[in-house]
Protein backbone atom coordinates (compact mmCIF):
# COMPACT_ATOMS: atom_id res chain seq x y z
CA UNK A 1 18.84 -17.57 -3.91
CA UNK A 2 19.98 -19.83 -0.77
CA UNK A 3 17.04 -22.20 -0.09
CA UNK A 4 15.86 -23.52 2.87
CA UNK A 5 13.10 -26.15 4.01
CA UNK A 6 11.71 -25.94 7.46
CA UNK A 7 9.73 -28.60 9.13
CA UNK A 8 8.57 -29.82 12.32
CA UNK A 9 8.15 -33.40 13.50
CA UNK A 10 6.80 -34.88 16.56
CA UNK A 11 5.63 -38.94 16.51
CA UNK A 12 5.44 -38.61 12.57
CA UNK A 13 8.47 -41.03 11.72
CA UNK A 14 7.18 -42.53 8.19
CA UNK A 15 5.59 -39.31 6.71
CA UNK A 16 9.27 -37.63 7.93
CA UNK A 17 10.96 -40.95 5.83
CA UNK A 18 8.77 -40.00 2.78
CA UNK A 19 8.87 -35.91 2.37
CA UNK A 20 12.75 -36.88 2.53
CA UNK A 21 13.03 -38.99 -0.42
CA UNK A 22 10.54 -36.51 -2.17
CA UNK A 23 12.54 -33.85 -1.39
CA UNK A 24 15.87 -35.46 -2.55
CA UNK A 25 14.30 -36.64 -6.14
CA UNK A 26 12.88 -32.99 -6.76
CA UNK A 27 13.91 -30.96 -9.68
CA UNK A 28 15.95 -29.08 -7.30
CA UNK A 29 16.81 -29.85 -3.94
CA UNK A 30 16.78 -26.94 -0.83
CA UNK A 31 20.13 -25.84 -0.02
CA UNK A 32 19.26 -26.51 3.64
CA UNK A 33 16.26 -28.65 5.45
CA UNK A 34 15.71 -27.97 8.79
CA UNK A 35 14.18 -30.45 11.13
CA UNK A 36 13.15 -29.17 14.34
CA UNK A 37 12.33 -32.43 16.56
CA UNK A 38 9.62 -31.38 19.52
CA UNK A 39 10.08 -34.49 21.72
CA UNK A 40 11.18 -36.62 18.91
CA UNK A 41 14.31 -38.97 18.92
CA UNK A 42 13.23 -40.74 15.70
CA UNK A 43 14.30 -37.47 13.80
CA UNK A 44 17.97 -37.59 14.16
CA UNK A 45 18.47 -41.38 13.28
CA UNK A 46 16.04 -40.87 10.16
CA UNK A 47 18.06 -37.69 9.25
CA UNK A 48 21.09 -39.59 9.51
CA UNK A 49 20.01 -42.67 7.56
CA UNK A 50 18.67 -39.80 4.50
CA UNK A 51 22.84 -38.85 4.28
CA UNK A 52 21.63 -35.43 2.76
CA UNK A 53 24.37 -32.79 3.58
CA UNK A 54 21.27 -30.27 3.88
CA UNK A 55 19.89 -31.96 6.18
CA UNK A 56 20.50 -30.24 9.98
CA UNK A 57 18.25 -31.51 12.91
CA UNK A 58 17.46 -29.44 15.89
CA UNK A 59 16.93 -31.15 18.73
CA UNK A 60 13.47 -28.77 20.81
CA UNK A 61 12.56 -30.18 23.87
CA UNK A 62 8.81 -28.54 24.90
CA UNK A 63 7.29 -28.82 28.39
CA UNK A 64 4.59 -30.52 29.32
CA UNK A 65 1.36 -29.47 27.62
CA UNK A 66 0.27 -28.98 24.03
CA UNK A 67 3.12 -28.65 21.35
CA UNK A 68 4.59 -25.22 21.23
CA UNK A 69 4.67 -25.77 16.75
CA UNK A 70 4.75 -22.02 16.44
CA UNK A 71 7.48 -21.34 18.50
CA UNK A 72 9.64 -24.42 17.13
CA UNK A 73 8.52 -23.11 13.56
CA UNK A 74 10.22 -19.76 14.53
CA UNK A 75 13.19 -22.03 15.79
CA UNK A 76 13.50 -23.44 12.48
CA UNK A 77 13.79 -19.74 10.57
CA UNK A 78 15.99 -18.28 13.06
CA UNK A 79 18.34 -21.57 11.92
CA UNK A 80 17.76 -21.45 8.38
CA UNK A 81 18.51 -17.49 8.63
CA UNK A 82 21.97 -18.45 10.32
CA UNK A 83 22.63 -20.56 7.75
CA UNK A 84 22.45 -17.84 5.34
CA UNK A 85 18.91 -18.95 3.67
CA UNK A 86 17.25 -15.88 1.11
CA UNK A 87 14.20 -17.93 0.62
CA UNK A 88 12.16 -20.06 3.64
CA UNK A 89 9.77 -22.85 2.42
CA UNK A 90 7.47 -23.88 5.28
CA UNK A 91 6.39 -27.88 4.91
CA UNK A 92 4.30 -29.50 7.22
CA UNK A 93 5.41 -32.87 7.90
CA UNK A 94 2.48 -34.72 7.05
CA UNK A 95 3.76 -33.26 3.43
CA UNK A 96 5.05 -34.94 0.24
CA UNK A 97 6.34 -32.37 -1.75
CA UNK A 98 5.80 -32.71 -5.94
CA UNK A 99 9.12 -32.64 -7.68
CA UNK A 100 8.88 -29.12 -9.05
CA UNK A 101 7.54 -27.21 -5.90
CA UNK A 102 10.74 -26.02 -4.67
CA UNK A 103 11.60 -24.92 -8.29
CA UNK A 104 8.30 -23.31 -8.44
CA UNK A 105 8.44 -21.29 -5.15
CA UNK A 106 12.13 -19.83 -6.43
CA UNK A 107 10.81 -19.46 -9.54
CA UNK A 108 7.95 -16.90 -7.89
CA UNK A 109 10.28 -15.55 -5.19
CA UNK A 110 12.78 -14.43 -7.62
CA UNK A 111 10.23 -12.27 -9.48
CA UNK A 112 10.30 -8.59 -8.71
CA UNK A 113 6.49 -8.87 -8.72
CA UNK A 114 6.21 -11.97 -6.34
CA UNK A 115 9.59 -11.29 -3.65
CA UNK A 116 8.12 -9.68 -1.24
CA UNK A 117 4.61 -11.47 -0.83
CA UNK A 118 3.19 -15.03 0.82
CA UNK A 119 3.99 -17.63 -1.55
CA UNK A 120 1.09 -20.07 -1.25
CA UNK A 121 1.20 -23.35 -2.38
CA UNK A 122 -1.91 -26.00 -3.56
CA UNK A 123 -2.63 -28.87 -1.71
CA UNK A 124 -3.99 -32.38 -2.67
CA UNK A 125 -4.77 -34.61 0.30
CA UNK A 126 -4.16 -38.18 -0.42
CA UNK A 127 -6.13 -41.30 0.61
CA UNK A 128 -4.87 -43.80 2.58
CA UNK A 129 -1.80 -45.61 0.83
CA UNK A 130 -1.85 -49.18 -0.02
CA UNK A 131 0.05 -51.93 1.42
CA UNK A 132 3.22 -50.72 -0.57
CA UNK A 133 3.23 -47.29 0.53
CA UNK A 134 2.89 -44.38 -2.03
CA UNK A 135 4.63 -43.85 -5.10
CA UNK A 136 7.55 -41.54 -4.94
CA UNK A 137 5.54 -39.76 -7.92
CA UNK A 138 2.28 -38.60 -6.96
CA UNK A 139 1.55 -36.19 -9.59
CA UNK A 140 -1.18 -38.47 -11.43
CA UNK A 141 -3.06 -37.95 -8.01
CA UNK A 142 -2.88 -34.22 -7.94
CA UNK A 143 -6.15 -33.14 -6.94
CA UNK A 144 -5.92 -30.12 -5.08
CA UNK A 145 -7.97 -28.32 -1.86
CA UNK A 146 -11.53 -27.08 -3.82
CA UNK A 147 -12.05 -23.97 -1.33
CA UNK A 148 -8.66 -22.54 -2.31
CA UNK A 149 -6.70 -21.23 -5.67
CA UNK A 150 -4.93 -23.76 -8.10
CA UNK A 151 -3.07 -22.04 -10.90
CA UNK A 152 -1.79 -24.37 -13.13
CA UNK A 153 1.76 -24.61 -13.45
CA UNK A 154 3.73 -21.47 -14.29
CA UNK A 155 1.32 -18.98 -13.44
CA UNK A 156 0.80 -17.30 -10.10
CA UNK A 157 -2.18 -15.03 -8.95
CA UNK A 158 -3.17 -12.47 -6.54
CA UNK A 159 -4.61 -13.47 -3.17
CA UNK A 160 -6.85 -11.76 -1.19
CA UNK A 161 -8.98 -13.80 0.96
CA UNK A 162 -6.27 -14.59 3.82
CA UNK A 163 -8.40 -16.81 5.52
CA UNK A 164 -7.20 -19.20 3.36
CA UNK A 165 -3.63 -19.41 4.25
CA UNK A 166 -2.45 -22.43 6.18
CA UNK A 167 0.60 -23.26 6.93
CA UNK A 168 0.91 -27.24 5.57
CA UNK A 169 3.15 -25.19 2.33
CA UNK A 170 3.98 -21.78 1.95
CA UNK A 171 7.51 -19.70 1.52
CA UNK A 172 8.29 -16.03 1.91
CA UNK A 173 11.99 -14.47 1.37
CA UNK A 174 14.37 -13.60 4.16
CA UNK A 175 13.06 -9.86 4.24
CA UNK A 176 9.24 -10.58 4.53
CA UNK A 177 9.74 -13.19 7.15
CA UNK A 178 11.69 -10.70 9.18
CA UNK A 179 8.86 -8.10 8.39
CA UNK A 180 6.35 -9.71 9.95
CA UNK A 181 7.98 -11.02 13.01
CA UNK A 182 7.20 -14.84 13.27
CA UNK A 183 4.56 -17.15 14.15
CA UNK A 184 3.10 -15.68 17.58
CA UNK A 185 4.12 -18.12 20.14
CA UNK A 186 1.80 -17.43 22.52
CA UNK A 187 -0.52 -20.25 20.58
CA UNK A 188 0.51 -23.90 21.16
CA UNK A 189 -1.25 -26.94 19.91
CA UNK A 190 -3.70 -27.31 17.12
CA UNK A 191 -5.37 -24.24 15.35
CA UNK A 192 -5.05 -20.69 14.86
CA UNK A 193 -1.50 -19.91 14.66
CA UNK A 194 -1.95 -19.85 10.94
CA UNK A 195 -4.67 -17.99 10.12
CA UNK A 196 -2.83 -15.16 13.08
CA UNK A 197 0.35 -15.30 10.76
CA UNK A 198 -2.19 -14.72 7.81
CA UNK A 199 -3.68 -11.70 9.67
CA UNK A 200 -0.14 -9.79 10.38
CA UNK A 201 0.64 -10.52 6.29
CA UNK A 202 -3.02 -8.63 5.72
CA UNK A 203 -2.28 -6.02 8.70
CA UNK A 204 1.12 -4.74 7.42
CA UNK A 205 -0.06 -5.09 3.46
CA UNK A 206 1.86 -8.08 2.18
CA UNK A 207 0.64 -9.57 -0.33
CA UNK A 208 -0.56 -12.98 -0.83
CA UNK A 209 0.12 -15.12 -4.08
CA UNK A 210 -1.22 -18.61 -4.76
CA UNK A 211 1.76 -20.28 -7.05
CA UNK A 212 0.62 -22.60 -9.76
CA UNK A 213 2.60 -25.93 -9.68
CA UNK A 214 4.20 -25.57 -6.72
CA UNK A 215 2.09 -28.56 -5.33
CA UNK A 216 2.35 -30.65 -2.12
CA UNK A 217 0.26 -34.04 -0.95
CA UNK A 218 -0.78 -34.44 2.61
CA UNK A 219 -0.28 -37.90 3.49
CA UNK A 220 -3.29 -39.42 5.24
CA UNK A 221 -3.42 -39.84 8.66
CA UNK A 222 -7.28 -40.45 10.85
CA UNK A 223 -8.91 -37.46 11.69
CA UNK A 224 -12.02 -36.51 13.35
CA UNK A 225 -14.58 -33.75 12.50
CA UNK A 226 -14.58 -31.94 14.21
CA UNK A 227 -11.80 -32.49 15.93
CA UNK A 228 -12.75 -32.92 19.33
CA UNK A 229 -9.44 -34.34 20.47
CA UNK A 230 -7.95 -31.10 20.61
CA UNK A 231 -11.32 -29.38 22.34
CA UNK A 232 -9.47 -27.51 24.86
CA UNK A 233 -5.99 -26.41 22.09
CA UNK A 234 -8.83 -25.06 19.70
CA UNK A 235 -10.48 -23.07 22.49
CA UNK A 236 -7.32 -21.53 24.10
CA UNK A 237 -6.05 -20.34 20.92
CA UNK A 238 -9.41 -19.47 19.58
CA UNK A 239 -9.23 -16.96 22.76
CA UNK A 240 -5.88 -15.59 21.88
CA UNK A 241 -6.77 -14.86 18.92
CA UNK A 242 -9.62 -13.08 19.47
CA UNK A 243 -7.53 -11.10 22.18
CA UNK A 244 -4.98 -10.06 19.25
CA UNK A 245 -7.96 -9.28 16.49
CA UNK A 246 -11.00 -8.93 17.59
CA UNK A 247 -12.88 -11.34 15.75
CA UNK A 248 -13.24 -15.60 16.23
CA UNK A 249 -11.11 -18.25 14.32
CA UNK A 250 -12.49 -21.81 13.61
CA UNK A 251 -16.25 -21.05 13.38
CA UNK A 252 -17.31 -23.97 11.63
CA UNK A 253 -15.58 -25.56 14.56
CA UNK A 254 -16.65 -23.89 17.49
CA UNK A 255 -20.24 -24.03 16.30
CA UNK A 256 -19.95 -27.90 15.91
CA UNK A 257 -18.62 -27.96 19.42
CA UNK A 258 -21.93 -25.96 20.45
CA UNK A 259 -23.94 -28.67 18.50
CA UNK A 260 -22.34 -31.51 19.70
CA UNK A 261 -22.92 -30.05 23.48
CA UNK A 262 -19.61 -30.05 24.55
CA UNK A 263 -19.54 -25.78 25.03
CA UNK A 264 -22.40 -23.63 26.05
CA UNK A 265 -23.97 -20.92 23.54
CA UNK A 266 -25.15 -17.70 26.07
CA UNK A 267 -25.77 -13.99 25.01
CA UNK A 268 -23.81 -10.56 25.71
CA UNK A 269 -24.18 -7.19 25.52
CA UNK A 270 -26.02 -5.57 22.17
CA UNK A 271 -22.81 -3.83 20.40
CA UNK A 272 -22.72 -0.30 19.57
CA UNK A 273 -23.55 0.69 15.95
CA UNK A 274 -19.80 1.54 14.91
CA UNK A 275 -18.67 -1.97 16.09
CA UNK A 276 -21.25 -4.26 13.31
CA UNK A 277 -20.20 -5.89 10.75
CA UNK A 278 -22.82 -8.67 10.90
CA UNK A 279 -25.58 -9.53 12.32
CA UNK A 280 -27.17 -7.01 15.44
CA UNK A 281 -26.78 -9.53 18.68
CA UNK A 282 -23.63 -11.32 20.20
CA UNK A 283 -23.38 -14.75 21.05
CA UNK A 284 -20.59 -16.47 23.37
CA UNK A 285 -19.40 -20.03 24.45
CA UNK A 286 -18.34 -20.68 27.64
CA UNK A 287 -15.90 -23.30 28.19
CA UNK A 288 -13.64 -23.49 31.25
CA UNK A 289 -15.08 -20.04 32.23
CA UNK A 290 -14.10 -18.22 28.93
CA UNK A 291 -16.33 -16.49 26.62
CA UNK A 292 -16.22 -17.45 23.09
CA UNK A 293 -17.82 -15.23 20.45
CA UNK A 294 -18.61 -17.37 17.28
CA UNK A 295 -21.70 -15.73 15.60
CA UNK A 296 -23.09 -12.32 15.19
CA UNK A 297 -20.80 -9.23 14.65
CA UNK A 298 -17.02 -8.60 15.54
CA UNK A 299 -15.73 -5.20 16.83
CA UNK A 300 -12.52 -3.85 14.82
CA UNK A 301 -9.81 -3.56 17.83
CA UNK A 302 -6.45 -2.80 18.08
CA UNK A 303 -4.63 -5.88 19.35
CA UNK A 304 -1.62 -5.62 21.53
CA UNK A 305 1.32 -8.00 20.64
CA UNK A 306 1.48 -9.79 24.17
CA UNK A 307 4.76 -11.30 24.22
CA UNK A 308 4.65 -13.15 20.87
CA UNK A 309 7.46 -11.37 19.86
CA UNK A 310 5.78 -10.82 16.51
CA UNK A 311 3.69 -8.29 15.28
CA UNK A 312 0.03 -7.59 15.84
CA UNK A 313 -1.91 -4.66 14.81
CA UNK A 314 -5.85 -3.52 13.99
CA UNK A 315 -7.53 -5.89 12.52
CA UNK A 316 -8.34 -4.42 9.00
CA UNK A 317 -11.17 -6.78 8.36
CA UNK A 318 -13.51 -9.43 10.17
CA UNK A 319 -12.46 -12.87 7.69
């Protein structure tokens, strides 16, 4: 099965350097990597000094604005695809992967039992490295997300909680990617786009599988909790979202933004009985005019696909 890694890169010219020697020292190597460079002329000249005959960079220029990651992550595919890959690996590049995760996502993908689901990953995220950088093994270190499955190596198990995809590693054949249409691009910047992807998998019953040893390390970089820096990405997507299924994204975040003062908490309307599935009243944050419901109940409602060019449909469940 033709293999293909897809990541984006924009301003992340070291952790790029290091998922490529990772990637070339792994058990088995992808047929094809695809870089696609938003705004970034480091890629090409680190591609180039790699020498990997997989190794094809495409050059996306964005406008101005937050990054459009979902749209160059649909870029990506629609290159590997060309290219004739069966199997898509999607790897962040903040993203070391472990010498055997390729091996392990082929090994699942290959299974009549696995092909046609989300192949899910674990992922350990690493402390800062030392002065040295870190070791081109990391598996001593593996240490992986609590809130989400670990398998160990060789076996692979059902998912059904699809909140808790994310898109740092996963990989899906050909066919499913195709199914389900894409990444919406409507979303641009950080948050959401994920857990949408996650939500057309549930909507149009693929299944999810969390694949023991197919680890990855996210390499350390500052972050801030929550991440206020991206106040007004979180809060546009968190509103397309909501457009496509009904429910709201992030809450852990959104609420903190309440706390912190930085978005107003008001009231709407009581929903009708057929509507609940939580609490009776509905609260909503303004911010920049929008509402934003984060607490109370969610209404089941049929999402229209905008012009994502992917696929959106009832929402099945509030997650």
């Amino acid at each position: 099965m033709r293999t293909a890694v897809i990541t984006t890169v924009h301003g992340r010219a070291e952790h790029l350097r290091r998922q490529l020697r990772a990637l070339a020292a792994g058990t088995l190597r992808p047929d094809v990597h695809v870089v696609v460079a938003i705004d970034d002329d480091d890629a090409a000249t680190i591609a180039a000094a790699a020498a990997s005959p997989a190794l094809v960079v495409v050059e996306y220029p964005s406008e101005p604005g937050p990054l459009p990651v979902a749209a160059a992550r649909n870029t990506g595919a629609r290159t590997a695809l060309d290219l004739g890959a069966e199997l898509l690996v999607f790897l962040d590049v903040d993203c070391i992967p472990s010498p055997g995760m390729i091996a392990s996502y082929l090994g699942a993908a290959t299974q009549h039992d696995h092909r046609d689901a989300l192949l899910c990953g674990p992922v350990t995220y690493l402390p800062p490295p030392d002065s040295t950088g870190y070791p081109l093994n990391l598996e001593h270190l593996v240490d992986p997300h609590p809130q989400r499955p670990a398998p160990p190596a060789g076996q692979i198990i059902d998912g059904s909680d699809y909140a808790l995809f994310w898109s740092l590693s996963f990989a899906l054949t050909a066919p499913t990617w195709r199914q389900l249409g894409g990444f919406c691009s409507e979303y641009r910047g950080y948050g959401a786009e994920d857990t949408d992807f996650a939500q057309i998998a549930s909507a149009t019953n693929v299944p999810m599988r969390w694949i023991g040893g197919a680890h990855a390390f996210h390499q350390f970089h500052p972050v801030s909790d929550p991440p206020v820096e991206h106040l007004h990405d979180i809060l546009a997507n968190a509103t397309i979202f909501h457009r496509r299924w009904g429910w709201w994204p992030m809450p852990g975040w959104l609420n903190a933004f309440v706390d912190l003062g930085l978005i107003h908490l008001g009231l709407r309307r009581q929903p009708h009985d057929h509507e609940l599935v939580g609490p009776s009243d509905v609260p909503s944050l303004q911010a920049n005019g929008a509402g934003l419901t984060v607490r109370g109940p969610v209404a089941r409602v049929s999402a229209g696909s905008g012009h994502c060019g992917c696929r959106a449909t009832t929402s099945r469940s509030a997650r």
